[in-house]
N, C-alpha and C. Protein backbone atom coordinates (compact mmCIF):
# COMPACT_ATOMS: atom_id res chain seq x y z
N UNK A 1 0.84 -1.18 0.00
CA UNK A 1 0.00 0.00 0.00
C UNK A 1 0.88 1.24 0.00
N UNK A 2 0.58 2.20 -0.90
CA UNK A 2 1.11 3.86 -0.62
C UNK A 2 0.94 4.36 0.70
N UNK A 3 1.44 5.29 1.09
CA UNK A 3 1.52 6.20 2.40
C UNK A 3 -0.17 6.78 2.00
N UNK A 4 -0.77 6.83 2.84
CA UNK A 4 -2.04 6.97 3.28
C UNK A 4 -1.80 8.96 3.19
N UNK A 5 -0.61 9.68 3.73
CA UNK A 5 -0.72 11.00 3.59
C UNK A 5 0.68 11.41 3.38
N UNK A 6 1.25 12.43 2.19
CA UNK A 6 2.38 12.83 2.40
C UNK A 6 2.72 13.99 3.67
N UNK A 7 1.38 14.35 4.60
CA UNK A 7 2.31 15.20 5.82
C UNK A 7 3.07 14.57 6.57
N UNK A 8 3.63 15.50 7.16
CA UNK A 8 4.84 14.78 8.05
C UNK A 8 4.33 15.01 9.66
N UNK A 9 3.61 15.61 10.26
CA UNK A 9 2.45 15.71 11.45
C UNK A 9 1.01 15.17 10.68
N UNK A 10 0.59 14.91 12.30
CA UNK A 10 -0.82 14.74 12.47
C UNK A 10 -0.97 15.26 13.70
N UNK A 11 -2.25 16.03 14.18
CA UNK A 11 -2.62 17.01 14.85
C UNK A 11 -3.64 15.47 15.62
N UNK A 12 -3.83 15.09 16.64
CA UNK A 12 -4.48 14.49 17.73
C UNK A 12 -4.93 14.99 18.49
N UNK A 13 -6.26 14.74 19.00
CA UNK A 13 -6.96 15.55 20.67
C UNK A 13 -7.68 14.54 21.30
N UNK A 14 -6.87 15.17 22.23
CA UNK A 14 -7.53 14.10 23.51
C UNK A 14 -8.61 14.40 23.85
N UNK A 15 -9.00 13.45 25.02
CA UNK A 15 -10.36 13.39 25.46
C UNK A 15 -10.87 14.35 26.24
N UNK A 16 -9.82 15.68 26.60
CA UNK A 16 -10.51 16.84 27.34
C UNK A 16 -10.26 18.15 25.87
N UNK A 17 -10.25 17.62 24.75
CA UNK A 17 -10.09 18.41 23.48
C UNK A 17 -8.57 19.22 23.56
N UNK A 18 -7.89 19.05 24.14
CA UNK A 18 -6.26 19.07 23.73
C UNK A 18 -6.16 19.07 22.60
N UNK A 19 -5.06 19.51 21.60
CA UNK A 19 -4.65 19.67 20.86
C UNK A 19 -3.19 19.15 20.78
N UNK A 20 -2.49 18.13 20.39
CA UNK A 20 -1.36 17.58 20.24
C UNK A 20 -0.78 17.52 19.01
N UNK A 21 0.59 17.67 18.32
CA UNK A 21 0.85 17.80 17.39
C UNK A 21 2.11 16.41 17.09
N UNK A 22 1.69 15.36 16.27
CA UNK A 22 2.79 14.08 16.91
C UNK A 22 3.43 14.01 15.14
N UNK A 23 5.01 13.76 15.00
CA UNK A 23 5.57 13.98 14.01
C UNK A 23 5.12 12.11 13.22
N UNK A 24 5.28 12.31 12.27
CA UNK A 24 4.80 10.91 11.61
C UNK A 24 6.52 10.25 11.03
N UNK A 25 6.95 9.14 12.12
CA UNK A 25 8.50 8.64 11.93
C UNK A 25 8.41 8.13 10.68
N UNK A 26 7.03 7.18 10.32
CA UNK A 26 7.28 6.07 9.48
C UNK A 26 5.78 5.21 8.62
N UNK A 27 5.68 5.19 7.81
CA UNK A 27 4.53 4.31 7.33
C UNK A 27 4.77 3.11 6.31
N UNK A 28 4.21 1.61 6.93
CA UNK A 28 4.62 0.59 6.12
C UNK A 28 3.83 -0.16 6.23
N UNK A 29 3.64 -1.25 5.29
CA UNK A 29 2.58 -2.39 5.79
C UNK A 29 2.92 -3.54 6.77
N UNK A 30 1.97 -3.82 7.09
CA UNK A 30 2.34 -5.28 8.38
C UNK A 30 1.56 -6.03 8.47
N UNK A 31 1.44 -7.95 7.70
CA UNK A 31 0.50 -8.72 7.71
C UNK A 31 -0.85 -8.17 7.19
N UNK A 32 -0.57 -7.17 6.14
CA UNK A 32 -1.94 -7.15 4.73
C UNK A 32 -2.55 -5.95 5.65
N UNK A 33 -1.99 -5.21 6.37
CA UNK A 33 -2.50 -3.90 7.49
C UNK A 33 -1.23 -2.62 7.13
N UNK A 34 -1.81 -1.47 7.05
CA UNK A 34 -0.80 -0.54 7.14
C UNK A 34 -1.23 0.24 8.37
N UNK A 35 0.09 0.30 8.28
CA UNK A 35 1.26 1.35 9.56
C UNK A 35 1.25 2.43 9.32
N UNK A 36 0.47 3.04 10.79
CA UNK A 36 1.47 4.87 10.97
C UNK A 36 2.32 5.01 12.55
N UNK A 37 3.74 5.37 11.89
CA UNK A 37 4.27 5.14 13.37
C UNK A 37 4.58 6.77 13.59
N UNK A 38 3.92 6.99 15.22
CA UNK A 38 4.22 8.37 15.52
C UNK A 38 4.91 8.75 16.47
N UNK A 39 5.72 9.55 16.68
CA UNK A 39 6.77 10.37 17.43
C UNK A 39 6.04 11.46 18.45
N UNK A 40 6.09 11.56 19.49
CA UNK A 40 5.80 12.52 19.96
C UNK A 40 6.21 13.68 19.76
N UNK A 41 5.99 14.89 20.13
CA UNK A 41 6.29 16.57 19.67
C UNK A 41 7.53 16.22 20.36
N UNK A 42 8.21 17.55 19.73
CA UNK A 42 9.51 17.85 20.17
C UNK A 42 9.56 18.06 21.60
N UNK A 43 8.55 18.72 21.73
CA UNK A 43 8.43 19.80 23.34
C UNK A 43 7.83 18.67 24.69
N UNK A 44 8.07 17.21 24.30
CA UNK A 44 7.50 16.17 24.90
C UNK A 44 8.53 15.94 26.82
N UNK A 45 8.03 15.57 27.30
CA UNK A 45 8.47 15.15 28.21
C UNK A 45 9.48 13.87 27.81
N UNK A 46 10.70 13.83 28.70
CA UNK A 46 11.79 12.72 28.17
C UNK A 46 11.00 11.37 28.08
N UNK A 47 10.26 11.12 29.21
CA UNK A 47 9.74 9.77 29.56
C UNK A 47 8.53 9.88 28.41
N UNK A 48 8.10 10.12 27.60
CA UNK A 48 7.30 10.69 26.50
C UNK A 48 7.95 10.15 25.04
N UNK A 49 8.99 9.48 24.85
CA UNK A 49 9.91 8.90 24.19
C UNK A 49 9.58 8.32 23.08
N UNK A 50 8.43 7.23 23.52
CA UNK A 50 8.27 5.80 22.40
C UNK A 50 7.51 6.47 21.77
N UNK A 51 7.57 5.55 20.23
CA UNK A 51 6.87 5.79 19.21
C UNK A 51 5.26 5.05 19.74
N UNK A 52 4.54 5.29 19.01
CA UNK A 52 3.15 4.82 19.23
C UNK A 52 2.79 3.99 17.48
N UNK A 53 2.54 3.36 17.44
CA UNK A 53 1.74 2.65 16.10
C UNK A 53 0.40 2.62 16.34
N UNK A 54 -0.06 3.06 14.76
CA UNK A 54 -1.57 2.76 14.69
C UNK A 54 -1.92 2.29 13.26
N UNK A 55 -2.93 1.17 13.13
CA UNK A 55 -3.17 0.74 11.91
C UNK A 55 -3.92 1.69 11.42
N UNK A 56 -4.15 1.92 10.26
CA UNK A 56 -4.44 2.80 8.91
C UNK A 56 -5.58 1.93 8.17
N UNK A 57 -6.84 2.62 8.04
CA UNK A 57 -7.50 2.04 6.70
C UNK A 57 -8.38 3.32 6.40
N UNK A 58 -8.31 3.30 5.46
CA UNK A 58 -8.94 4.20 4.12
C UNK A 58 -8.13 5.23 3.05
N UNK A 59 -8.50 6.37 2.93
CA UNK A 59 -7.98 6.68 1.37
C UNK A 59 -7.44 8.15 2.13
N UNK A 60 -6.32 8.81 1.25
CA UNK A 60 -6.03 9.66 1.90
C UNK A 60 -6.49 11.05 2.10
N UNK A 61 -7.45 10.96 1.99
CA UNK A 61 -8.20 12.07 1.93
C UNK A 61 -9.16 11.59 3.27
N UNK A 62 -9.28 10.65 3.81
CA UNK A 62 -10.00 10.26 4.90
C UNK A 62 -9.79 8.97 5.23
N UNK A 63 -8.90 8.92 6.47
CA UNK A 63 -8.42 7.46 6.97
C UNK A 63 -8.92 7.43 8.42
N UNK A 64 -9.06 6.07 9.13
CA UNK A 64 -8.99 5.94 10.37
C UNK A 64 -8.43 5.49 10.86
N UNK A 65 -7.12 6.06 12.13
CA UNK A 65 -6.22 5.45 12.63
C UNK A 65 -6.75 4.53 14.22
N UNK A 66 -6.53 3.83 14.02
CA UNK A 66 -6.95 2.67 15.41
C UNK A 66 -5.26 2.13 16.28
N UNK A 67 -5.58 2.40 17.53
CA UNK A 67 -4.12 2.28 18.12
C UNK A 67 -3.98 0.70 17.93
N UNK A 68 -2.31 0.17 18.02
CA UNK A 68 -1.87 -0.95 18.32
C UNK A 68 -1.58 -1.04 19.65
N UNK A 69 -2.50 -2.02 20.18
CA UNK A 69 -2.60 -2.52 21.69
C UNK A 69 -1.37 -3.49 22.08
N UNK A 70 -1.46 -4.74 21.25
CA UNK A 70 -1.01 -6.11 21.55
C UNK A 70 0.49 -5.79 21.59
N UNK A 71 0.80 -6.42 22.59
CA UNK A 71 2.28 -6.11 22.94
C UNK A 71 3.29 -6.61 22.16
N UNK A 72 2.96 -7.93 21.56
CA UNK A 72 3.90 -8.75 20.71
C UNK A 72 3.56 -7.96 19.50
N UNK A 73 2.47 -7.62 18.64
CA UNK A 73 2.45 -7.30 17.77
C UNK A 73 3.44 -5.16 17.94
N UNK A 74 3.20 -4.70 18.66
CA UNK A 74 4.05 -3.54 19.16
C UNK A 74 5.74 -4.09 18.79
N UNK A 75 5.96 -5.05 19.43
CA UNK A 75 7.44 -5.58 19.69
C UNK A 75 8.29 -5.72 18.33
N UNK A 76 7.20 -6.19 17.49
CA UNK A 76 7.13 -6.56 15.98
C UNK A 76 7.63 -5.43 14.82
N UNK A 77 6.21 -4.45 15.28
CA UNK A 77 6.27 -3.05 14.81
C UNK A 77 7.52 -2.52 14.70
N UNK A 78 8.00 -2.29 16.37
CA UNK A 78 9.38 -1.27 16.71
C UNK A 78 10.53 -1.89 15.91
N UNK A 79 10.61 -3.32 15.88
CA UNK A 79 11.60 -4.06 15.13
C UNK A 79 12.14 -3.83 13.78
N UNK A 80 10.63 -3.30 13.03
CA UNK A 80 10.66 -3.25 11.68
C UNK A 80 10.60 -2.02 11.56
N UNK A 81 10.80 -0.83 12.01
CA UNK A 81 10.51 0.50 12.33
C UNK A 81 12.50 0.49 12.31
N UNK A 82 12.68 -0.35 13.37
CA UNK A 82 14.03 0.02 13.67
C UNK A 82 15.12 -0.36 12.22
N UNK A 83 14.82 -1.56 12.03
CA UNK A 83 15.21 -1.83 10.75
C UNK A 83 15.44 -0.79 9.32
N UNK A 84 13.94 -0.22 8.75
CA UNK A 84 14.06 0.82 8.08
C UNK A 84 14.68 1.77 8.85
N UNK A 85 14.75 2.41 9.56
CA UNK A 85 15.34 3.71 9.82
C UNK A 85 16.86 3.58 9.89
N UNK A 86 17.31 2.51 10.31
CA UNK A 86 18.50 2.48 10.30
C UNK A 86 19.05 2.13 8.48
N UNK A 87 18.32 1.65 7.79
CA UNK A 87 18.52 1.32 6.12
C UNK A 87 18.44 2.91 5.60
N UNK A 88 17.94 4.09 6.32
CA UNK A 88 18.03 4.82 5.63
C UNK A 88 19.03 6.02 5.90
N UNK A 89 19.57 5.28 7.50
CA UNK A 89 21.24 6.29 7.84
C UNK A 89 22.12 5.90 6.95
């Protein structure tokens, strides 16, 4: 699958309507599912660190991102996250 959006943020709000701004590290597919892996803001707290994954479905003009829960499948993610990024130092 193509990248679902060429921005490089996505703007998130929480459940008291926050406004969060999280940088987008990486997008790939995983077991017939695509990937958006996100970075927290710059201005994040240290312990604020890990990337977050969320699966992707629809078109880019309107997608819905659903978080990755499962820990093994997370473990999986970061692996293959770590992989590309380092293929592209």
């Amino acid at each position: 699958m193509e990248e679902l959006t060429n921005i490089q943020v996505i703007v998130m709000e929480d459940e008291d309507g926050k406004e969060t701004e999280y940088q987008i590290a990486d997008e790939f597919d995983y077991e017939g599912r695509h990937v958006i892996a996100l970075c927290p803001p710059e201005n994040a707290a240290e312990d604020e660190d890990e990337v977050t994954f969320f699966f992707c479905e629809g078109t880019e003009e309107e997608f819905e991102m659903t978080p990755v829960e499962d820990k093994v499948t997370i473990e999986a993610l970061a692996n293959i996250l770590e992989e590309r990024l380092l293929a592209r130092g």
